[in-house]
N, C-alpha and C. Protein backbone atom coordinates (compact mmCIF):
# COMPACT_ATOMS: atom_id res chain seq x y z
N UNK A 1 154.13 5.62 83.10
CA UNK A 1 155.55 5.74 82.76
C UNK A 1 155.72 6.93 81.82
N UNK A 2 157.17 8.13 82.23
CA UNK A 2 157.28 8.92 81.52
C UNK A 2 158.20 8.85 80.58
N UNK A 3 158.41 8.81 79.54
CA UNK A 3 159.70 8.08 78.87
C UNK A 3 160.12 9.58 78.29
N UNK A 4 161.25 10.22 78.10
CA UNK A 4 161.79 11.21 77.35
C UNK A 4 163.11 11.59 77.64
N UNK A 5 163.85 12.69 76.68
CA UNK A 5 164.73 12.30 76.47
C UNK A 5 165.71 14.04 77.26
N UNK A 6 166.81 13.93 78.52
CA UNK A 6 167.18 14.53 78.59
C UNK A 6 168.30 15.22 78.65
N UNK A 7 168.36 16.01 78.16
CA UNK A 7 170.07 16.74 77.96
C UNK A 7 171.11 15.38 76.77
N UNK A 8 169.99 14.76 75.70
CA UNK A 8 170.71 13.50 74.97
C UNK A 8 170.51 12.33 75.46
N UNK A 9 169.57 12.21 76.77
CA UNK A 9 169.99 11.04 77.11
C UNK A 9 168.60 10.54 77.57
N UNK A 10 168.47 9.25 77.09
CA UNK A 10 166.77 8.91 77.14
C UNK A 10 166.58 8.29 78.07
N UNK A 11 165.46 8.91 78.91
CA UNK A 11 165.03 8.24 80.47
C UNK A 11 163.95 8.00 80.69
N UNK A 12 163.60 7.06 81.52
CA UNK A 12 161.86 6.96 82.01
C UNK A 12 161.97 7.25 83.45
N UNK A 13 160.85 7.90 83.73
CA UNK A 13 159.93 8.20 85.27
C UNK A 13 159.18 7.33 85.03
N UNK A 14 159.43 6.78 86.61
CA UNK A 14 157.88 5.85 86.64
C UNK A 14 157.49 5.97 88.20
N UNK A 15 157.30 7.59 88.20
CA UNK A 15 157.01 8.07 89.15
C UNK A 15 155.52 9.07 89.02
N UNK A 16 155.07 9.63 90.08
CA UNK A 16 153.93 10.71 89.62
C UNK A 16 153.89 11.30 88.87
N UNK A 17 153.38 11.22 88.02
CA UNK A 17 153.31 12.33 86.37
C UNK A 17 152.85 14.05 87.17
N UNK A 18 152.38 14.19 87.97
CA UNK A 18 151.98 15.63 88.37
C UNK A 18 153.26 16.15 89.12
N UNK A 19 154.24 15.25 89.26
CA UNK A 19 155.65 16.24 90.08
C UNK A 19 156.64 16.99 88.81
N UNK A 20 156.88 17.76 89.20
CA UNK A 20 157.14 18.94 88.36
C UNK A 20 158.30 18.75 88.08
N UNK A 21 158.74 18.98 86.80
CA UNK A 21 160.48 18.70 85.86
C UNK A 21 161.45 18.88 86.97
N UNK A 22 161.78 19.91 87.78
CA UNK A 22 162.23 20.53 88.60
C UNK A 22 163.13 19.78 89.57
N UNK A 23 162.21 19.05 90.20
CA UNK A 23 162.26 18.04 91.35
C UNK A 23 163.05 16.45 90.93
N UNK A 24 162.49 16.33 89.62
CA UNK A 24 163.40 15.14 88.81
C UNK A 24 164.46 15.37 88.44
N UNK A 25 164.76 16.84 88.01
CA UNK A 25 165.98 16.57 87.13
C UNK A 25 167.05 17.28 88.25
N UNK A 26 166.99 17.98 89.79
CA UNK A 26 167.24 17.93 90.68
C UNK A 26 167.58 17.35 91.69
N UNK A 27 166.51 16.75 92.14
CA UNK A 27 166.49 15.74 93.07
C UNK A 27 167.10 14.12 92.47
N UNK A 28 166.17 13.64 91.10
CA UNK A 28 166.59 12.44 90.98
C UNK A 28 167.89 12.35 90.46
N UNK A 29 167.94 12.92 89.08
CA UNK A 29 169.18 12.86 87.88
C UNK A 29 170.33 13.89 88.74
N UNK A 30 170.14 15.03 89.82
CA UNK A 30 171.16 15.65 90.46
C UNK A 30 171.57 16.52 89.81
N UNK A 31 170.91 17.10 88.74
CA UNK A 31 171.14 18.16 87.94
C UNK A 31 171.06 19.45 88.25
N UNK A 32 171.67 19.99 89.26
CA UNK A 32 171.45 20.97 90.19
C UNK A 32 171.50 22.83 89.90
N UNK A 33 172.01 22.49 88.28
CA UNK A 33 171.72 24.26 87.48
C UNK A 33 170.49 24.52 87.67
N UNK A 34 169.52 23.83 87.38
CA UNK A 34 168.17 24.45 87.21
C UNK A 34 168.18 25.01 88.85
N UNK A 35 167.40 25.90 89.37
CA UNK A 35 167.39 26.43 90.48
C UNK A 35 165.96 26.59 90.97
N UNK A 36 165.78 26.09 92.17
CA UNK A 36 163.93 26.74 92.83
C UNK A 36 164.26 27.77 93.20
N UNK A 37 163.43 28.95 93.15
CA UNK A 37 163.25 30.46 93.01
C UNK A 37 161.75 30.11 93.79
N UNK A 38 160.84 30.25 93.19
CA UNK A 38 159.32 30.92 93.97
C UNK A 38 158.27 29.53 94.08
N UNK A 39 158.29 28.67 92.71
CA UNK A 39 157.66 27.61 93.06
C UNK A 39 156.65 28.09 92.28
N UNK A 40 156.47 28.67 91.44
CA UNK A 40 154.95 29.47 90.99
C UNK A 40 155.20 30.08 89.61
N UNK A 41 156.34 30.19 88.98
CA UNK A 41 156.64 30.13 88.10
C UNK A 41 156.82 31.27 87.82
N UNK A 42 156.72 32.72 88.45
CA UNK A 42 157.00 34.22 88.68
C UNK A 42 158.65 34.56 88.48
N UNK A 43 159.65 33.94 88.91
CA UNK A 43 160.86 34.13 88.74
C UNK A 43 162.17 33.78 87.62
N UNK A 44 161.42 32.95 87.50
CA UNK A 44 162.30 32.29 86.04
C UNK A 44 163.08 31.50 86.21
N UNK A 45 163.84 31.05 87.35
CA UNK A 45 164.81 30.19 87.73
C UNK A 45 165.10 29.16 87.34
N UNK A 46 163.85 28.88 87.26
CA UNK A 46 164.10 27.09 87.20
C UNK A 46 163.55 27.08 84.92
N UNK A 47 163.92 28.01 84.42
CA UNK A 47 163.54 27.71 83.08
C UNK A 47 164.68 26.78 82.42
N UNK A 48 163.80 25.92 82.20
CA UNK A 48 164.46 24.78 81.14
C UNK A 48 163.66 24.57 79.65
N UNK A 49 164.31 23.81 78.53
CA UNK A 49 163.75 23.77 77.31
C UNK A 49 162.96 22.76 77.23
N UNK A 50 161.89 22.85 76.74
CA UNK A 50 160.78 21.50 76.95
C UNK A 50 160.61 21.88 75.35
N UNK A 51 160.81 20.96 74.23
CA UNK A 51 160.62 20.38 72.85
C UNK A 51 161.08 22.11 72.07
N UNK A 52 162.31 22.78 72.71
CA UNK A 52 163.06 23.98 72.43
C UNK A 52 161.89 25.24 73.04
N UNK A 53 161.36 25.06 73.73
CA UNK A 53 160.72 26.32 73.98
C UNK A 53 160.87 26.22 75.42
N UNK A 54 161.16 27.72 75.95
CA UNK A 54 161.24 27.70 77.35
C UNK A 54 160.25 27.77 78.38
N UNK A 55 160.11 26.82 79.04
CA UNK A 55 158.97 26.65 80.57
C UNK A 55 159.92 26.40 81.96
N UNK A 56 159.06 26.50 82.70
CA UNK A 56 159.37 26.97 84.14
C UNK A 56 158.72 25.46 84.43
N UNK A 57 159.80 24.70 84.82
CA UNK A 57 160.25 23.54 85.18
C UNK A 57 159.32 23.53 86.82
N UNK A 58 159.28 24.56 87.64
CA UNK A 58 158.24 24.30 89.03
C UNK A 58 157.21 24.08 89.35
N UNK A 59 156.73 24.18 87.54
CA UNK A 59 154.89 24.42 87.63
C UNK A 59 154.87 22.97 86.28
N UNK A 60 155.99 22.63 85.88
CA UNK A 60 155.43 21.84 84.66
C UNK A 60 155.49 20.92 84.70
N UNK A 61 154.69 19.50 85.34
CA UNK A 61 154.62 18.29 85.32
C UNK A 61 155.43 17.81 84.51
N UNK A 62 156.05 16.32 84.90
CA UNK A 62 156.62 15.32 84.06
C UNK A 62 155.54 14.70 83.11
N UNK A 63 154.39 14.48 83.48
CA UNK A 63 153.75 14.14 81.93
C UNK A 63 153.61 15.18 80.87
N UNK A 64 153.87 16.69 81.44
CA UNK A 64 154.08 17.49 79.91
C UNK A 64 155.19 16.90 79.31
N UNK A 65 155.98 16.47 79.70
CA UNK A 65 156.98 16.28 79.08
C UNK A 65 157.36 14.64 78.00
N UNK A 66 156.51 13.79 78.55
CA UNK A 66 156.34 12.88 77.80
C UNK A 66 156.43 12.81 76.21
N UNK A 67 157.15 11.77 76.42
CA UNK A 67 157.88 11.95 74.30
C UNK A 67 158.82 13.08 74.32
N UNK A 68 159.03 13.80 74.80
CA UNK A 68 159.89 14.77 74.64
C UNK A 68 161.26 15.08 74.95
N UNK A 69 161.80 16.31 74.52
CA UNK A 69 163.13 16.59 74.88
C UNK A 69 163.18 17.73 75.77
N UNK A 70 164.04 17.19 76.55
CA UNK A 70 164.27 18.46 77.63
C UNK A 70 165.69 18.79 77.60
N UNK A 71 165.81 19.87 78.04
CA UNK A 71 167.47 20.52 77.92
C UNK A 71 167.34 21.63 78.96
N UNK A 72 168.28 21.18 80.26
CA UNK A 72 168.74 21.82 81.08
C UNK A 72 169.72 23.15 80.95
N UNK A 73 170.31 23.76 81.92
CA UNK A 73 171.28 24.89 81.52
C UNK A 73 173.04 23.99 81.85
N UNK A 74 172.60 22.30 82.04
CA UNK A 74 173.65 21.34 81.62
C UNK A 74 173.76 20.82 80.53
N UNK A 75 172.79 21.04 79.93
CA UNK A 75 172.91 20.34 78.11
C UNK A 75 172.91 21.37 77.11
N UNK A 76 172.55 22.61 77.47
CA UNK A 76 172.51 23.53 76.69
C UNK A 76 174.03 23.75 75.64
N UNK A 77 174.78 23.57 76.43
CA UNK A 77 176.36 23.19 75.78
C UNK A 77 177.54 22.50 77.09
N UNK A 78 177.50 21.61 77.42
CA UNK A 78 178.35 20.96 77.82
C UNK A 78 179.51 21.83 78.52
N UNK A 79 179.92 22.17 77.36
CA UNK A 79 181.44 23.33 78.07
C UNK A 79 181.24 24.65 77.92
N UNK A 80 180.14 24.63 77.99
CA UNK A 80 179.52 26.34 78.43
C UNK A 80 180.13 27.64 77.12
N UNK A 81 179.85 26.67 75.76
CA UNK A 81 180.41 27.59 75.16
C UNK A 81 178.95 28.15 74.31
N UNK A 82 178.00 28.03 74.54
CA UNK A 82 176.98 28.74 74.15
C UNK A 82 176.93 29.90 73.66
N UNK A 83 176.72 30.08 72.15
CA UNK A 83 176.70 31.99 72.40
C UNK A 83 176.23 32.83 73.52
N UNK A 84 174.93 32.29 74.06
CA UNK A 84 174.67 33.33 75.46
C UNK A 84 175.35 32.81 76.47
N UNK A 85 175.94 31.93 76.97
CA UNK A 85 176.74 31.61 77.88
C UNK A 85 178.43 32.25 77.94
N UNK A 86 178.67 32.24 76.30
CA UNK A 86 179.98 33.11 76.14
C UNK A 86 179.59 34.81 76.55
N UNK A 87 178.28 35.50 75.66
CA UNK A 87 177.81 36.43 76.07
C UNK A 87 178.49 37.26 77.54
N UNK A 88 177.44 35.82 78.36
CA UNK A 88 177.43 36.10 79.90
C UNK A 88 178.59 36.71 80.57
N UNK A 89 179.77 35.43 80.07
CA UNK A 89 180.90 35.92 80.59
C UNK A 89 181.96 37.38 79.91
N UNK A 90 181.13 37.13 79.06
CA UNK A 90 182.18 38.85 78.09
C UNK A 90 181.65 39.91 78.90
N UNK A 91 179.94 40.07 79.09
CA UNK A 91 179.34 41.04 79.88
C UNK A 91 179.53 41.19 81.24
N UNK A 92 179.76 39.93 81.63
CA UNK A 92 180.64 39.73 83.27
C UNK A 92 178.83 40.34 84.03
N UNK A 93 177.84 39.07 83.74
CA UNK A 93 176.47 39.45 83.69
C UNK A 93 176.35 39.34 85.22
N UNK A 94 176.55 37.83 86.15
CA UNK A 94 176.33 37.08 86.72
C UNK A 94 176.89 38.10 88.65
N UNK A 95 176.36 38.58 89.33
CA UNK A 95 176.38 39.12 90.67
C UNK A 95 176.52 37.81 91.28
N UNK A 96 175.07 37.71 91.95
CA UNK A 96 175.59 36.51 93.03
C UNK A 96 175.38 34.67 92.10
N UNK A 97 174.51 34.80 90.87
CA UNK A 97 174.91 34.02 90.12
C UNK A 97 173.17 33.34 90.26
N UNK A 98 172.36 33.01 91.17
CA UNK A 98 171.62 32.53 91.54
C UNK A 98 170.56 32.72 90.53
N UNK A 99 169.99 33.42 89.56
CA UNK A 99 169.15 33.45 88.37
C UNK A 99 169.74 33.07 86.82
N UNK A 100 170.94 32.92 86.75
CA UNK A 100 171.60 33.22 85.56
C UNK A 100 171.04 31.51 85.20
N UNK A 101 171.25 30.38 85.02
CA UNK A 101 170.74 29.79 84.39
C UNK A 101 169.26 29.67 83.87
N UNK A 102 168.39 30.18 84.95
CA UNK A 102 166.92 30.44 83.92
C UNK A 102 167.10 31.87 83.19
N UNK A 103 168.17 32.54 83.86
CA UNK A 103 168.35 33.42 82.31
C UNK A 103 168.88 33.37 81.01
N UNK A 104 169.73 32.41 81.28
CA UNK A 104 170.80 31.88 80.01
C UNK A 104 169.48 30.82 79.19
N UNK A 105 168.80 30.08 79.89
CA UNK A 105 168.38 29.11 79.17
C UNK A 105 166.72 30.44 78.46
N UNK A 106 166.45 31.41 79.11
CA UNK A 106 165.49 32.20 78.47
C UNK A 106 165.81 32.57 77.15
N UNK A 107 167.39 33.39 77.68
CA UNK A 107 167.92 34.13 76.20
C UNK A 107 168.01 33.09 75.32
N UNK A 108 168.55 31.82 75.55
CA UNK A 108 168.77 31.00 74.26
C UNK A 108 167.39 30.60 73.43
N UNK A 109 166.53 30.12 74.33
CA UNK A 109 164.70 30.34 73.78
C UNK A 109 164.73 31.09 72.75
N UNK A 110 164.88 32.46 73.24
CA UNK A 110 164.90 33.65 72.22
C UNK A 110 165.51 33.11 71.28
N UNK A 111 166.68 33.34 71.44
CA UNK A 111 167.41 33.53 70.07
C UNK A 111 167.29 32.28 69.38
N UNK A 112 166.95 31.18 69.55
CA UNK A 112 166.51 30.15 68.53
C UNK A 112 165.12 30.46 68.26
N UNK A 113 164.65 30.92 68.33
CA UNK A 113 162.84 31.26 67.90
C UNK A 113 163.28 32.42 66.90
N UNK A 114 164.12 33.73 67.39
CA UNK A 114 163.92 34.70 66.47
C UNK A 114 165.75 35.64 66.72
N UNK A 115 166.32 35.35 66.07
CA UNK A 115 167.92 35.50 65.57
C UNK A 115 168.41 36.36 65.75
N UNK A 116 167.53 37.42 65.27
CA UNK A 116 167.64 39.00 65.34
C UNK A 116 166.66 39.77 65.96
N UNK A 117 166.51 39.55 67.45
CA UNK A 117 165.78 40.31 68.24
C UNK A 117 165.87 41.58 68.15
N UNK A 118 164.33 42.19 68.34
CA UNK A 118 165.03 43.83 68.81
C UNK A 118 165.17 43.99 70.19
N UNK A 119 165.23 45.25 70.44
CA UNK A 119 165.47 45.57 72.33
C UNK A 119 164.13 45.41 72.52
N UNK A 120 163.13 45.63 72.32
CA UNK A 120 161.74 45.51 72.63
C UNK A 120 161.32 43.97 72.64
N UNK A 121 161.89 43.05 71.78
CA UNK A 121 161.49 42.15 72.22
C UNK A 121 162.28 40.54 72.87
N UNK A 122 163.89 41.32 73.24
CA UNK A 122 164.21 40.90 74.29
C UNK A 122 163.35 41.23 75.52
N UNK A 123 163.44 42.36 75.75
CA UNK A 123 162.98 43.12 77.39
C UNK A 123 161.77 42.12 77.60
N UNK A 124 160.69 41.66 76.46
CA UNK A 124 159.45 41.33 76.43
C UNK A 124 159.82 39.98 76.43
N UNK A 125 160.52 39.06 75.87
CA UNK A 125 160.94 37.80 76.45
C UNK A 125 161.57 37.70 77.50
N UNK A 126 162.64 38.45 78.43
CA UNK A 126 162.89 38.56 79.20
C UNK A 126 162.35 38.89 80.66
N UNK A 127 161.07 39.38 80.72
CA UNK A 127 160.69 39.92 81.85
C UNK A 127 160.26 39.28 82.62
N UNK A 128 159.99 37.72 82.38
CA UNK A 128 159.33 36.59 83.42
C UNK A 128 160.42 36.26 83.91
N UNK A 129 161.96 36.95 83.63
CA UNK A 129 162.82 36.28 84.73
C UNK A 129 163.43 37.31 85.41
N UNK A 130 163.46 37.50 86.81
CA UNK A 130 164.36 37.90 87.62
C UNK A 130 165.57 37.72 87.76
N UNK A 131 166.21 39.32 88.56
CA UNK A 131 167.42 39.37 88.40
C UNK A 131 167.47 40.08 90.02
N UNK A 132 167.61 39.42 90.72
CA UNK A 132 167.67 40.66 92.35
C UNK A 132 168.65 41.15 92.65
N UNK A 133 169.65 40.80 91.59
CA UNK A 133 170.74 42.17 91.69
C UNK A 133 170.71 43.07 90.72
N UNK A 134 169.70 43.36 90.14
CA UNK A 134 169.35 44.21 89.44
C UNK A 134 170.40 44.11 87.66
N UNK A 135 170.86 43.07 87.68
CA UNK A 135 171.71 43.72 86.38
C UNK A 135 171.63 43.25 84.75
N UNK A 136 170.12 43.84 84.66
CA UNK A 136 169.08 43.58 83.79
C UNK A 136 169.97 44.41 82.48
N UNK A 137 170.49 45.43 82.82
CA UNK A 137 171.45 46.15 81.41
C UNK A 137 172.44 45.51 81.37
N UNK A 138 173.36 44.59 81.44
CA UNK A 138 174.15 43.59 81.45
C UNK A 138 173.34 42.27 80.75
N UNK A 139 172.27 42.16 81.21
CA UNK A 139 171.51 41.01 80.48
C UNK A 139 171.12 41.47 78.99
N UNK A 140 170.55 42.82 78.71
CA UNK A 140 170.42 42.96 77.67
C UNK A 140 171.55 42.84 76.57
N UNK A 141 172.56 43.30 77.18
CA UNK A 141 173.45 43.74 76.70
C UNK A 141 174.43 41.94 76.10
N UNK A 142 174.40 41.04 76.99
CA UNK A 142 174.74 40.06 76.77
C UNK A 142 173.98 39.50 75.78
N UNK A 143 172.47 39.52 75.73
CA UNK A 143 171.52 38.79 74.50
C UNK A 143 171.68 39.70 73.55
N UNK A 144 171.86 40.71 73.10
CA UNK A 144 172.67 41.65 72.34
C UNK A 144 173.32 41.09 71.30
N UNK A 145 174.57 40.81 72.05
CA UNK A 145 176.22 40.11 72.23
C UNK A 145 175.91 38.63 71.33
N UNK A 146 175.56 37.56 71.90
CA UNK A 146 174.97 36.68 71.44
C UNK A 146 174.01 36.22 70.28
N UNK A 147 172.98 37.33 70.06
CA UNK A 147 172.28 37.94 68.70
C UNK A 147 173.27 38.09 67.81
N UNK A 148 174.16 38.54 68.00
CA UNK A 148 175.21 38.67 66.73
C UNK A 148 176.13 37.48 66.74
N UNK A 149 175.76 36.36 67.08
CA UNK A 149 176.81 35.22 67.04
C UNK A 149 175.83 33.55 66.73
N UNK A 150 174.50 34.43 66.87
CA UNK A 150 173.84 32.83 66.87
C UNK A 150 173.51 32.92 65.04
């Protein structure tokens, strides 16, 4: 049994501990922001907060998660008023839309670990996630934006 607690709200699996966050908080709970991208953990898509630090929900078993808190890019703020979520929309970040929650939930990683990023080490927290519409200067530019509000 996996007992922990997500987006506020405390749940047990009492399912395979080796199936990956991804698939539960998708498939079971219907939490459908997180996104499958590659399955391998190369794209970033599916990044969610596991005990505030960001992992790639495709590769990370439900027993990592045991005792813990998880936070989707649905709990991250409810009404999407997140500094990087406000960011997003000031920068008008989002093309076809399909990466932006493992990007939103990356940048917020960041900026709760370290407040006042530089550009060097956004780009360097940022680079495990894809963007295939390329609009990686819009992303910076949004965690930027957000840096000055968290």
């Amino acid at each position: 049994m996996v007992s922990l607690t997500i987006n506020g709200v405390r749940r047990e699996f009492d399912g395979d501990p080796d199936m990956p966050i991804l698939w539960y908080v998708r498939d079971e709970l219907g939490l459908s922001g997180t996104k499958f991208g590659c399955g391998r953990a190369l794209c970033g898509a599916c990044t969610v907060h596991l005990n505030g630090n960001a992992v790639r929900a495709c590769v990370t078993p439900m027993s990592a998660a045991s005792g813990g808190e998880l936070t989707t890019i649905e709990g991250l703020d409810p009404d999407g008023e997140h500094p990087v979520q406000r960011a997003w929309r000031k920068h008008n970040v989002p093309q076809c839309g399909y990466c932006q929650s493992g990007q939103i939930m990356q940048a917020a990683a960041l900026l709760a670990a370290t407040p006042e990023p530089s550009e060097t080490e956004i780009v360097n927290a940022m680079r495990g996630n894809i963007c295939r519409c390329g609009t990686y200067q819009r992303i910076l530019a949004a965690v930027r934006t957000a840096a000055s509000e968290v």
